[in-house]
N, C-alpha and C. Protein backbone atom coordinates (compact mmCIF):
# COMPACT_ATOMS: atom_id res chain seq x y z
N UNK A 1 17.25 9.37 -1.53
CA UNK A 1 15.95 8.73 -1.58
C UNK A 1 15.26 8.93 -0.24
N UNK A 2 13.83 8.83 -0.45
CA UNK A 2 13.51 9.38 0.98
C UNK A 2 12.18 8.57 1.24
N UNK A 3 12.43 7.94 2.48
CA UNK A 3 11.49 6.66 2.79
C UNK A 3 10.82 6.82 3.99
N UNK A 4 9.52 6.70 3.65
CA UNK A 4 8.61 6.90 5.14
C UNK A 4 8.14 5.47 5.71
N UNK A 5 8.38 5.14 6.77
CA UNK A 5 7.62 4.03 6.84
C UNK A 5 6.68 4.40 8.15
N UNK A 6 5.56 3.51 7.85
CA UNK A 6 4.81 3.44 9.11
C UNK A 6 3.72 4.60 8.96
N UNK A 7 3.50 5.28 8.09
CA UNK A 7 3.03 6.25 8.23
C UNK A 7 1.52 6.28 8.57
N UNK A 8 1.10 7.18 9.15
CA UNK A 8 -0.77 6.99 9.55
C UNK A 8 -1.14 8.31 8.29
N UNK A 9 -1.65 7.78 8.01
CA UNK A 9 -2.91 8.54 7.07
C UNK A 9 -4.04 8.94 7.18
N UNK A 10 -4.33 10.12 7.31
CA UNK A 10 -5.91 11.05 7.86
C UNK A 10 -6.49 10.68 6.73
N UNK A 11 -7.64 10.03 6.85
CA UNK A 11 -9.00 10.09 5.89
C UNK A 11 -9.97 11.03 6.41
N UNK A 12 -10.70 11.29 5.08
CA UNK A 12 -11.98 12.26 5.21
C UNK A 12 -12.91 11.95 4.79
N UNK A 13 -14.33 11.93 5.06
CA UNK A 13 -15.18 11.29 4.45
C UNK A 13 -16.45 12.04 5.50
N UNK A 14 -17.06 12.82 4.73
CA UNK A 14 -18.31 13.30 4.61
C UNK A 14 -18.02 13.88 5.45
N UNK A 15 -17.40 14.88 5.77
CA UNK A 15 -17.17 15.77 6.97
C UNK A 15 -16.21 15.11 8.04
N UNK A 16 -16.27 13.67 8.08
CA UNK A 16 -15.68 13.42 9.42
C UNK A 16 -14.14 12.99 9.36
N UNK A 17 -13.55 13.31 10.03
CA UNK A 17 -12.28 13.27 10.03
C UNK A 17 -10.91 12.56 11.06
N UNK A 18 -10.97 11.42 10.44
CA UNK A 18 -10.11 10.28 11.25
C UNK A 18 -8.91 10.83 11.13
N UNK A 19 -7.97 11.16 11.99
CA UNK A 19 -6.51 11.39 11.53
C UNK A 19 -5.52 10.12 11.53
N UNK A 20 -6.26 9.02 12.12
CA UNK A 20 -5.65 7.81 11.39
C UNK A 20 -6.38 7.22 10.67
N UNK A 21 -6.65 7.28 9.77
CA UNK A 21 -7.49 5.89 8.98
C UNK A 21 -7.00 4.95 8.52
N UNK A 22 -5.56 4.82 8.16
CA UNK A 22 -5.02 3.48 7.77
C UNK A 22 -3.23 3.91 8.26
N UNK A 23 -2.51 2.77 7.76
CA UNK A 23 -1.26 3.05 7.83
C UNK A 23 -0.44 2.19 6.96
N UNK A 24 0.08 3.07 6.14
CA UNK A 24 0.89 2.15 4.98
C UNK A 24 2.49 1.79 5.56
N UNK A 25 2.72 0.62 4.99
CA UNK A 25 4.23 0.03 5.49
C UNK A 25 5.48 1.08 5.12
N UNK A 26 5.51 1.28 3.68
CA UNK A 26 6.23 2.40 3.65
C UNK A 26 5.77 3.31 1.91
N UNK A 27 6.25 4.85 2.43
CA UNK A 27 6.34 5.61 1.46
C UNK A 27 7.17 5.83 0.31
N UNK A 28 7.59 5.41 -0.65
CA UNK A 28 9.44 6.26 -1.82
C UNK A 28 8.68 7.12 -2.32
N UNK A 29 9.76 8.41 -1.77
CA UNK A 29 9.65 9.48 -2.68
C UNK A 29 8.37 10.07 -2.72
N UNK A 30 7.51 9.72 -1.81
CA UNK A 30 5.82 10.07 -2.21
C UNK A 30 5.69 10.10 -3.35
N UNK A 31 5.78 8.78 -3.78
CA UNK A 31 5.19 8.26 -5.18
C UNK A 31 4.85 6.85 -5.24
N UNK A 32 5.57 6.10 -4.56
CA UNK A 32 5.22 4.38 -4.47
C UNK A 32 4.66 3.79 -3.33
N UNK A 33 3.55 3.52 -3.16
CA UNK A 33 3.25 3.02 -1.93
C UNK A 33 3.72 1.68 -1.17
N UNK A 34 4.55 1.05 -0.87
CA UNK A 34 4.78 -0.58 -1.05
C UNK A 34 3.97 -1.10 0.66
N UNK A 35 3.48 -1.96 0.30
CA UNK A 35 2.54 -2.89 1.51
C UNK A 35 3.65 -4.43 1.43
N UNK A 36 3.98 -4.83 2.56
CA UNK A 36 4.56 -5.93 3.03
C UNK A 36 3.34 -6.58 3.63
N UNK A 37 3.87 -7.72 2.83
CA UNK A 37 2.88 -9.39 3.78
C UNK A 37 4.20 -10.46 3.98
N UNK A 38 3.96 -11.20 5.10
CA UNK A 38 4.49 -12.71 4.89
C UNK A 38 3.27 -13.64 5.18
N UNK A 39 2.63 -13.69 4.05
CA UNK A 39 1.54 -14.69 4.19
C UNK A 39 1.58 -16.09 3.33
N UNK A 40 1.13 -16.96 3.91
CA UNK A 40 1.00 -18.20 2.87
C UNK A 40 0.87 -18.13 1.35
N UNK A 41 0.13 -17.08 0.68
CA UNK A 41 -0.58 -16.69 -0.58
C UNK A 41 -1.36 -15.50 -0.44
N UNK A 42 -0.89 -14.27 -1.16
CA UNK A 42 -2.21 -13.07 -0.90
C UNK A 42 -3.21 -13.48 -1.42
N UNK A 43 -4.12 -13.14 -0.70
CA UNK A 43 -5.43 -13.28 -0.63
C UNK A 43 -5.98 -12.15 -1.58
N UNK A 44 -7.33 -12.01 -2.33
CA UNK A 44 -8.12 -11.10 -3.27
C UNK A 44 -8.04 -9.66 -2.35
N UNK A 45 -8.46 -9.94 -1.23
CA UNK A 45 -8.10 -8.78 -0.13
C UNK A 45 -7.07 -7.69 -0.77
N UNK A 46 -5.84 -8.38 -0.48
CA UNK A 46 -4.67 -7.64 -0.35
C UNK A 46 -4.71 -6.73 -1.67
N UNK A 47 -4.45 -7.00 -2.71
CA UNK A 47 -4.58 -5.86 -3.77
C UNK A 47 -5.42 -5.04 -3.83
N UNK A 48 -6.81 -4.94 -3.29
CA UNK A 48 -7.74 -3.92 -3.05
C UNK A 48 -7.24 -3.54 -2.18
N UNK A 49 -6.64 -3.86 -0.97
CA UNK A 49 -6.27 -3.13 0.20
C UNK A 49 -5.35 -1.92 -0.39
N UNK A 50 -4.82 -2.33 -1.15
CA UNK A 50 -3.32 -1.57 -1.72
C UNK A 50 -4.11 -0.38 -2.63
N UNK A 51 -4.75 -0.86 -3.68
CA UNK A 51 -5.49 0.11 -4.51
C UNK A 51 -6.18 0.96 -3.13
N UNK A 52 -6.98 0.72 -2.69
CA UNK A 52 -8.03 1.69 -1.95
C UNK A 52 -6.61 2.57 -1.21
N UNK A 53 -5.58 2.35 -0.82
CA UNK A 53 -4.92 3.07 -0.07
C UNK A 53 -3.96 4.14 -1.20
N UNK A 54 -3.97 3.73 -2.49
CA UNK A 54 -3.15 4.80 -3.48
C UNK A 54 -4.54 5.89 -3.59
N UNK A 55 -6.01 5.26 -3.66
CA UNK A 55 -7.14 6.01 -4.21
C UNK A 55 -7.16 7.23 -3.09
N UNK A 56 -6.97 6.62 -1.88
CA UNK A 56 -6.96 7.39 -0.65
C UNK A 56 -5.96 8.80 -0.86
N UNK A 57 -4.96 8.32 -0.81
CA UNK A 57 -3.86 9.16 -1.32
C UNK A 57 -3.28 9.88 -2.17
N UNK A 58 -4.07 9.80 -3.33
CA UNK A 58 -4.18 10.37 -5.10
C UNK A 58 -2.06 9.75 -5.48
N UNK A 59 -1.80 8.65 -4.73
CA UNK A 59 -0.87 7.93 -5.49
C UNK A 59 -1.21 7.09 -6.57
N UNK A 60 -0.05 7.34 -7.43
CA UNK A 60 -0.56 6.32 -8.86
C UNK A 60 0.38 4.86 -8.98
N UNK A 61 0.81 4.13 -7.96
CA UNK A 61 2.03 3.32 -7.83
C UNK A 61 2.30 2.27 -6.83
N UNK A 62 1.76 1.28 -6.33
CA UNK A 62 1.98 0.61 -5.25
C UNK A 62 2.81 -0.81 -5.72
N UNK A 63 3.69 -1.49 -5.31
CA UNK A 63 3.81 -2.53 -4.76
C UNK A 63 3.11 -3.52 -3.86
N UNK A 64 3.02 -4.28 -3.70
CA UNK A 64 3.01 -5.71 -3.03
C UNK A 64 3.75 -6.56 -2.56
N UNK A 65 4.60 -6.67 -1.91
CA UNK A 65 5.56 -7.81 -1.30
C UNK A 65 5.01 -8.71 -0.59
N UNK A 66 5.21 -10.18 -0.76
CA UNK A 66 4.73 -10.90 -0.17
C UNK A 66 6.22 -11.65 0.17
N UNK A 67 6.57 -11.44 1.73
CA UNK A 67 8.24 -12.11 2.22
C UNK A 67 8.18 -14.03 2.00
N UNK A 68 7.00 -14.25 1.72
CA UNK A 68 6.76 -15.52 2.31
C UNK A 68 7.23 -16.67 1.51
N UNK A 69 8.30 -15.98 -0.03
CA UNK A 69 8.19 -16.92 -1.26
C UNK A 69 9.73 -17.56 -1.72
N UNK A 70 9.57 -18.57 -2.01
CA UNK A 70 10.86 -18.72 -2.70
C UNK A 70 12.22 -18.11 -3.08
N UNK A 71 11.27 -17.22 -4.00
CA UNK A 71 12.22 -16.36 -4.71
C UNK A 71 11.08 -14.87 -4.36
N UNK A 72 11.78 -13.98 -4.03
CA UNK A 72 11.01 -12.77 -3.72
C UNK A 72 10.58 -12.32 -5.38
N UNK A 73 11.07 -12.67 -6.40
CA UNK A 73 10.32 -11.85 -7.42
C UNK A 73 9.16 -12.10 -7.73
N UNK A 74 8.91 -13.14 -7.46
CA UNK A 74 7.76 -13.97 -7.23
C UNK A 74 6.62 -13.67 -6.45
N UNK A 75 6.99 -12.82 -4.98
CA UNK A 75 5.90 -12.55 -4.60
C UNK A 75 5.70 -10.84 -4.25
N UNK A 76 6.14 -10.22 -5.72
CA UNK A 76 5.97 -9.08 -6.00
C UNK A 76 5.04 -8.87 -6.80
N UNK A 77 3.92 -7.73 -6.94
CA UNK A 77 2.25 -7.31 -7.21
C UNK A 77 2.68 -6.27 -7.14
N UNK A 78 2.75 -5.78 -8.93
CA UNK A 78 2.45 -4.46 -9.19
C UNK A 78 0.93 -3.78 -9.28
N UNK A 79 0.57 -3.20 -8.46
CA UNK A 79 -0.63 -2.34 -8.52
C UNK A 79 -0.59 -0.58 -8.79
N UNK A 80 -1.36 -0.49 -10.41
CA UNK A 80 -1.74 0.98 -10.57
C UNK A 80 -2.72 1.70 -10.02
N UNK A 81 -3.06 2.67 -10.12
CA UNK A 81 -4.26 3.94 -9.76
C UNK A 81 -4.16 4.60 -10.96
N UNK A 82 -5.14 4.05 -12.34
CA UNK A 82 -5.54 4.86 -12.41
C UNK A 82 -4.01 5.26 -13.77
N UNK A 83 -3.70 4.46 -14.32
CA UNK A 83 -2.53 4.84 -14.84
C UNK A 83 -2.62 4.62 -16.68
């Protein structure tokens, strides 16, 4: 299995070219994007954050972890692109 974490991501947009524009927590397989929070409750934020970063990436697959819960299954958010 092969896991990237931390990674910076070049965006493009209208010619101009950030070679960091964001940075996702970690990569599987370049196919799942997963974003870590330990927050009180995700916020409406966070799942757009996640979508805009698979749209970015032409990934179809993200996770959500939120460390902050009870029971971790609980503060797992499946997010598609597009699926």
């Amino acid at each position: 299995m092969i896991v990237s974490k931390q990674k910076a991501i070049p965006v493009i947009w209208n010619e101009l070219k950030m070679e960091i524009g964001f940075r996702v927590d970690l990569i599987v397989e370049n196919k799942v994007i997963i974003e870590v929070k330990s927050v009180e409750s995700i916020a409406k934020v966070h799942p757009k954050q996640l979508l805009t970063y698979l749209r970015l990436t032409g990934l179809k697959l993200g996770l959500l972890i939120n460390f902050n819960e009870s029971l971790i299954k609980n503060g797992i958010t499946r997010i598609v692109n597009n699926l």
